[in-house]
C-alpha atoms as a PDB file:
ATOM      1  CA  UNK A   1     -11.407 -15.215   6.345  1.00  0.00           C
ATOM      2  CA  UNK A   2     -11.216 -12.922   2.923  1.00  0.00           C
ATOM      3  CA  UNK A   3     -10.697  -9.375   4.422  1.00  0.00           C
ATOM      4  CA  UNK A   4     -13.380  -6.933   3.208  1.00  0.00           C
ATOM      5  CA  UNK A   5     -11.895  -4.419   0.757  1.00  0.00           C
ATOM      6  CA  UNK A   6     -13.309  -0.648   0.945  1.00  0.00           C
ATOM      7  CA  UNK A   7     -12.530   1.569  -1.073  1.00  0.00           C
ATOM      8  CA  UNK A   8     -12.092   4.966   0.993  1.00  0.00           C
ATOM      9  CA  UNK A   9     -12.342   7.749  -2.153  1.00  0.00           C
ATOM     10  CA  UNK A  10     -15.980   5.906  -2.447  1.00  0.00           C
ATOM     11  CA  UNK A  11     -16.369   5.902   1.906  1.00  0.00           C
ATOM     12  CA  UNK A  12     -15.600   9.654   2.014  1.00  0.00           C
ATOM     13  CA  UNK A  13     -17.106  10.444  -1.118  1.00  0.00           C
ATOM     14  CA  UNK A  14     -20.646   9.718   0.752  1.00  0.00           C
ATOM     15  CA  UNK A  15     -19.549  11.356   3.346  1.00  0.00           C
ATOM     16  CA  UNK A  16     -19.044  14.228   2.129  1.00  0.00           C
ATOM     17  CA  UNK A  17     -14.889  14.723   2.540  1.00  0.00           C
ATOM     18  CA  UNK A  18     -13.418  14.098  -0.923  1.00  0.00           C
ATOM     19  CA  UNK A  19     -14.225  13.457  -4.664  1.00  0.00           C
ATOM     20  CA  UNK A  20     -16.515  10.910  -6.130  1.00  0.00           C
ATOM     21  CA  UNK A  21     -15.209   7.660  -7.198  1.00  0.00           C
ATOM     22  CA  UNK A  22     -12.576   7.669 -10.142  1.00  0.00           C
ATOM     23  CA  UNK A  23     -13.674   5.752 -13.532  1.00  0.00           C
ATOM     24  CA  UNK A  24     -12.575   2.375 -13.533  1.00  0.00           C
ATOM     25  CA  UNK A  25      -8.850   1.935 -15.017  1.00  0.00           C
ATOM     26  CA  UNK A  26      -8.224   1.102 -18.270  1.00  0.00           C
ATOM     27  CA  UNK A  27      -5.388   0.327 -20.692  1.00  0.00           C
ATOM     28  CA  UNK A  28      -1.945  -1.824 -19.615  1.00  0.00           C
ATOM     29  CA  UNK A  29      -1.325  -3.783 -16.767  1.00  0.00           C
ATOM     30  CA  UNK A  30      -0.465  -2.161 -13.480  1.00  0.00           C
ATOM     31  CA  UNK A  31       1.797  -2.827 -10.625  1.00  0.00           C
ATOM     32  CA  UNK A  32       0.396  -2.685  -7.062  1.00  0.00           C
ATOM     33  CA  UNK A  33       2.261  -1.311  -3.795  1.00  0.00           C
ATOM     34  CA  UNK A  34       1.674  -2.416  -0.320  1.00  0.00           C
ATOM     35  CA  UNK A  35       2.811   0.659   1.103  1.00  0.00           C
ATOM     36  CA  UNK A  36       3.569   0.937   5.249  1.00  0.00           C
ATOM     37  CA  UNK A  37       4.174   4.023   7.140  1.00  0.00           C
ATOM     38  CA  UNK A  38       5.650   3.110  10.461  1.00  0.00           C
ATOM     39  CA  UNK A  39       6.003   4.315  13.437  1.00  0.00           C
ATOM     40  CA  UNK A  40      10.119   5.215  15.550  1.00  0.00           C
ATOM     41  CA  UNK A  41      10.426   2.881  18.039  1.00  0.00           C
ATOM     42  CA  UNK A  42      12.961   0.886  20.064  1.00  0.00           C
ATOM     43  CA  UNK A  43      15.415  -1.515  18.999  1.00  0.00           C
ATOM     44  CA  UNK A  44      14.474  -5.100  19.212  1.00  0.00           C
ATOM     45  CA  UNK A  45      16.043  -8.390  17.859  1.00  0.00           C
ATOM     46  CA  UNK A  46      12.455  -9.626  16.356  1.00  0.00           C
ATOM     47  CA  UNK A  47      12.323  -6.995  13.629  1.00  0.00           C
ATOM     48  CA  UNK A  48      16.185  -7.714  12.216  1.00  0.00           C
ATOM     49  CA  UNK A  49      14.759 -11.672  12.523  1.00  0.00           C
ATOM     50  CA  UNK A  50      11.806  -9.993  10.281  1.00  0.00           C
ATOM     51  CA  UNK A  51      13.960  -8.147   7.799  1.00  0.00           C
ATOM     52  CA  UNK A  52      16.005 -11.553   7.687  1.00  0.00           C
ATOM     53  CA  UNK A  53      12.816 -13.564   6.212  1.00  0.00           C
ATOM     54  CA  UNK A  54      10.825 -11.233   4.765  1.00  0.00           C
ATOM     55  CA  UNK A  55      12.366 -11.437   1.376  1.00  0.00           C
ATOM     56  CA  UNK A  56      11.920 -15.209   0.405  1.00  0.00           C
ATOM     57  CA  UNK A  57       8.181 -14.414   1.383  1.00  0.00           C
ATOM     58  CA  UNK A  58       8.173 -11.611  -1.216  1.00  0.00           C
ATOM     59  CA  UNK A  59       9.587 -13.776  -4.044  1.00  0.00           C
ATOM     60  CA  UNK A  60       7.321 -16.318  -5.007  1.00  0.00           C
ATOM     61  CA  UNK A  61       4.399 -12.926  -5.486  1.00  0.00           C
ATOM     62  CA  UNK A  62       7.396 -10.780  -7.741  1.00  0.00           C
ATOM     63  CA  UNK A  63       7.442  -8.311  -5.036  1.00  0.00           C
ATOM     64  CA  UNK A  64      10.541  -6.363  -4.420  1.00  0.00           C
ATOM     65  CA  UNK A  65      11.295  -3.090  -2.031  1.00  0.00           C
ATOM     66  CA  UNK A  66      11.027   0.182  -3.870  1.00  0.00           C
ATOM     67  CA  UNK A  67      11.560   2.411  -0.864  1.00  0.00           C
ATOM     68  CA  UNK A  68      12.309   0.920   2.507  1.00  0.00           C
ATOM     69  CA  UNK A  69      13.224   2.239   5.995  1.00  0.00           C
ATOM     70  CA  UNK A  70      12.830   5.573   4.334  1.00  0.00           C
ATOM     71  CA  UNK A  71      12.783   9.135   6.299  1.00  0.00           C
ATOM     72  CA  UNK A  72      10.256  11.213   4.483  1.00  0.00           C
ATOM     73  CA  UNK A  73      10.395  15.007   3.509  1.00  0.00           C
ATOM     74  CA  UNK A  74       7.014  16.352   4.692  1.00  0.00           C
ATOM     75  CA  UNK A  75       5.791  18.791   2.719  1.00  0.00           C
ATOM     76  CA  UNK A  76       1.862  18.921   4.434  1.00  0.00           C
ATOM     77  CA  UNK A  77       0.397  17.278   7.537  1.00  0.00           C
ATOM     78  CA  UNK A  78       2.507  15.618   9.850  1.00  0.00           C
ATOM     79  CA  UNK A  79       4.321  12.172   9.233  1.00  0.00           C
ATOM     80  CA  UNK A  80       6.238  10.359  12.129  1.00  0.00           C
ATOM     81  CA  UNK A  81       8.092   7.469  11.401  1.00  0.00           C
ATOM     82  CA  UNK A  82       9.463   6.049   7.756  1.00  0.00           C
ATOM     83  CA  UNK A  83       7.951   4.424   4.867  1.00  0.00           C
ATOM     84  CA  UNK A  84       8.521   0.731   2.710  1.00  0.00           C
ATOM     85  CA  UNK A  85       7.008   0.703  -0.181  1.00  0.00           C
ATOM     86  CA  UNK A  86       6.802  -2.837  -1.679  1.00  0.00           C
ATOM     87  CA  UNK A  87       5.984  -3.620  -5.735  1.00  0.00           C
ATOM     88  CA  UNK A  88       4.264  -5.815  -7.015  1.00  0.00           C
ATOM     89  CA  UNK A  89       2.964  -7.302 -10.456  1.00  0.00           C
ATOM     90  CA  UNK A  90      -0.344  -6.470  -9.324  1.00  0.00           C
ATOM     91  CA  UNK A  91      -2.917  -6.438  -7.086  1.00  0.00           C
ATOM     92  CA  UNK A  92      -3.532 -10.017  -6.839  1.00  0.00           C
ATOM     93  CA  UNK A  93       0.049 -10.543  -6.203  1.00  0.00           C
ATOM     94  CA  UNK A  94       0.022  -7.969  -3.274  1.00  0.00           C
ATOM     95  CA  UNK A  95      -3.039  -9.567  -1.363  1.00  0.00           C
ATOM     96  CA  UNK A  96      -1.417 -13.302  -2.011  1.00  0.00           C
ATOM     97  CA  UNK A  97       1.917 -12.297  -0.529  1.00  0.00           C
ATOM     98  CA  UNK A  98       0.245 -10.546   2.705  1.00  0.00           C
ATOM     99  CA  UNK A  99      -1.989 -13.454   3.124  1.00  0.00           C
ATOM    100  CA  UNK A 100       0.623 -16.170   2.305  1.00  0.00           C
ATOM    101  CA  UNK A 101       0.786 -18.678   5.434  1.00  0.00           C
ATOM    102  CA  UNK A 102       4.979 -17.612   5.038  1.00  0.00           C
ATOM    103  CA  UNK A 103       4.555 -13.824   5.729  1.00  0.00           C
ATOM    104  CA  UNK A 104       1.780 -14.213   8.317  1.00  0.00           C
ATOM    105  CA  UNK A 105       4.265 -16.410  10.024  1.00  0.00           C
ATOM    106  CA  UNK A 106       6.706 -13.619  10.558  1.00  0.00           C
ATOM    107  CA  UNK A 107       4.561 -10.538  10.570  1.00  0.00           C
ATOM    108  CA  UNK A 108       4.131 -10.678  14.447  1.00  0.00           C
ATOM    109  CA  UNK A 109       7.770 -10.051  14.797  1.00  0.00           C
ATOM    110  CA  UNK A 110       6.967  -6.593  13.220  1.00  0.00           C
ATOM    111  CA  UNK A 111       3.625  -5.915  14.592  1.00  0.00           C
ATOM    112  CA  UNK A 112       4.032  -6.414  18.024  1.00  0.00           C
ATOM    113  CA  UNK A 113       7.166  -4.216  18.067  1.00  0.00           C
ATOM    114  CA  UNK A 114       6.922  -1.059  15.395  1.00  0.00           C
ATOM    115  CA  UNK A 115       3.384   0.897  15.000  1.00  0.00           C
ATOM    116  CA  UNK A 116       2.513   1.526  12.057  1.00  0.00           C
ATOM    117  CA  UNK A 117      -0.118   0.980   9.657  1.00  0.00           C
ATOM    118  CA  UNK A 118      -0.165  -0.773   6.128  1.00  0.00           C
ATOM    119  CA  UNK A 119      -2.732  -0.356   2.647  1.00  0.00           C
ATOM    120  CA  UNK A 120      -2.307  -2.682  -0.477  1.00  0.00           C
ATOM    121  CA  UNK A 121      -3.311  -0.262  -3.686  1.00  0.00           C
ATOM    122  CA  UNK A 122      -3.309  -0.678  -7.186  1.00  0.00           C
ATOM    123  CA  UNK A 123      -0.854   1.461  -9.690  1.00  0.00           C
ATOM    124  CA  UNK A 124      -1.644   3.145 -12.735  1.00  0.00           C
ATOM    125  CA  UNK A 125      -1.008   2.528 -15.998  1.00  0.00           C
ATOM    126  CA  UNK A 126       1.524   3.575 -18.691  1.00  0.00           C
ATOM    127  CA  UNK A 127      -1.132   5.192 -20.113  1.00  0.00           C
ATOM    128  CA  UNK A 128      -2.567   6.752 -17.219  1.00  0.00           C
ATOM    129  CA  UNK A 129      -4.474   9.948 -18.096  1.00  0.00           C
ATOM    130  CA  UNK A 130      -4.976  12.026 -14.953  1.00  0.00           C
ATOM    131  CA  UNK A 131      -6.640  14.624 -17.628  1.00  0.00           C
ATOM    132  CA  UNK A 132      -9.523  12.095 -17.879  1.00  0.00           C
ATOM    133  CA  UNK A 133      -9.752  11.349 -14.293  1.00  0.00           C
ATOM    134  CA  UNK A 134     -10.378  15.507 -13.895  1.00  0.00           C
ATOM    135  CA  UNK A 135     -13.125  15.571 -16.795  1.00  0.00           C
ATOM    136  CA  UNK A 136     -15.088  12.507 -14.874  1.00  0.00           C
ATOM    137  CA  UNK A 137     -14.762  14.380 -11.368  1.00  0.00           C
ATOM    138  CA  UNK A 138     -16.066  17.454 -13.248  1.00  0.00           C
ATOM    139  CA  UNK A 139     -18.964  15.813 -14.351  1.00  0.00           C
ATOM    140  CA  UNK A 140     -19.415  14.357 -11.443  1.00  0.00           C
ATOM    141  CA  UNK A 141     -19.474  17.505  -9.680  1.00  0.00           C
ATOM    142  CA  UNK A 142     -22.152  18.912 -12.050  1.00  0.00           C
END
């Protein structure tokens, strides 16, 4: 089964809630994050099993931890729990690794023990111009 991909700036855009789409991204190649924000909870000898064998399931995708087991400084909102952030070469590397038969293997030992919810999302560029991204939402909001 290929999991549906939705993009939610263009779901809340028609809802009314947020901006229109960005422009498509141009210039160099980007990384991709699967980024997880998870939820306190209790001890249990699954999850150090998972955080045994999750890295040879990373490695054959490029990914590697960028931020893991993290406490976060919340600044708005409210944020229980800790974040991993995971990199990757790209996008296609980030869906391969979450869908590879070796991390669906162990991601039970997480899931049915720590809450939390996870997104797979494409980086920017070097070249990244957020002043374009601004004229096209301008435009767009003409």
């Amino acid at each position: 089964m290929t999991p549906e991909v939705i993009d939610p700036v263009e779901v809340a855009w028609k809802r009314g809630r947020q901006h229109p789409p960005e422009p498509p991204r141009k210039g160099s190649p980007m990384s991709a994050f699967a980024i997880a924000h998870l939820r306190p909870t209790a001890p249990h000898p699954d999850i150090a099993v998972y955080l045994d064998r999750i890295q040879p399931t990373l490695d054959p995708f490029g990914g590697r931890f960028r931020v893991h087991n993290a406490q976060v400084e919340v600044r708005e909102g409210e944020w229980p729990g800790f974040v991993v952030v995971i990199e990757f070469p790209g996008i296609d590397e980030a869906r391969a690794w979450y869908d590879s038969p070796a991390y669906q293997e162990i991601l039970p030992l997480r899931t049915r023990h720590i809450d939390g919810d996870c997104v797979l999302v494409p980086g920017v560029g070097a070249d990244y111009d957020v002043s374009e991204t601004a004229a096209a939402r301008r435009a767009a909001a003409a």
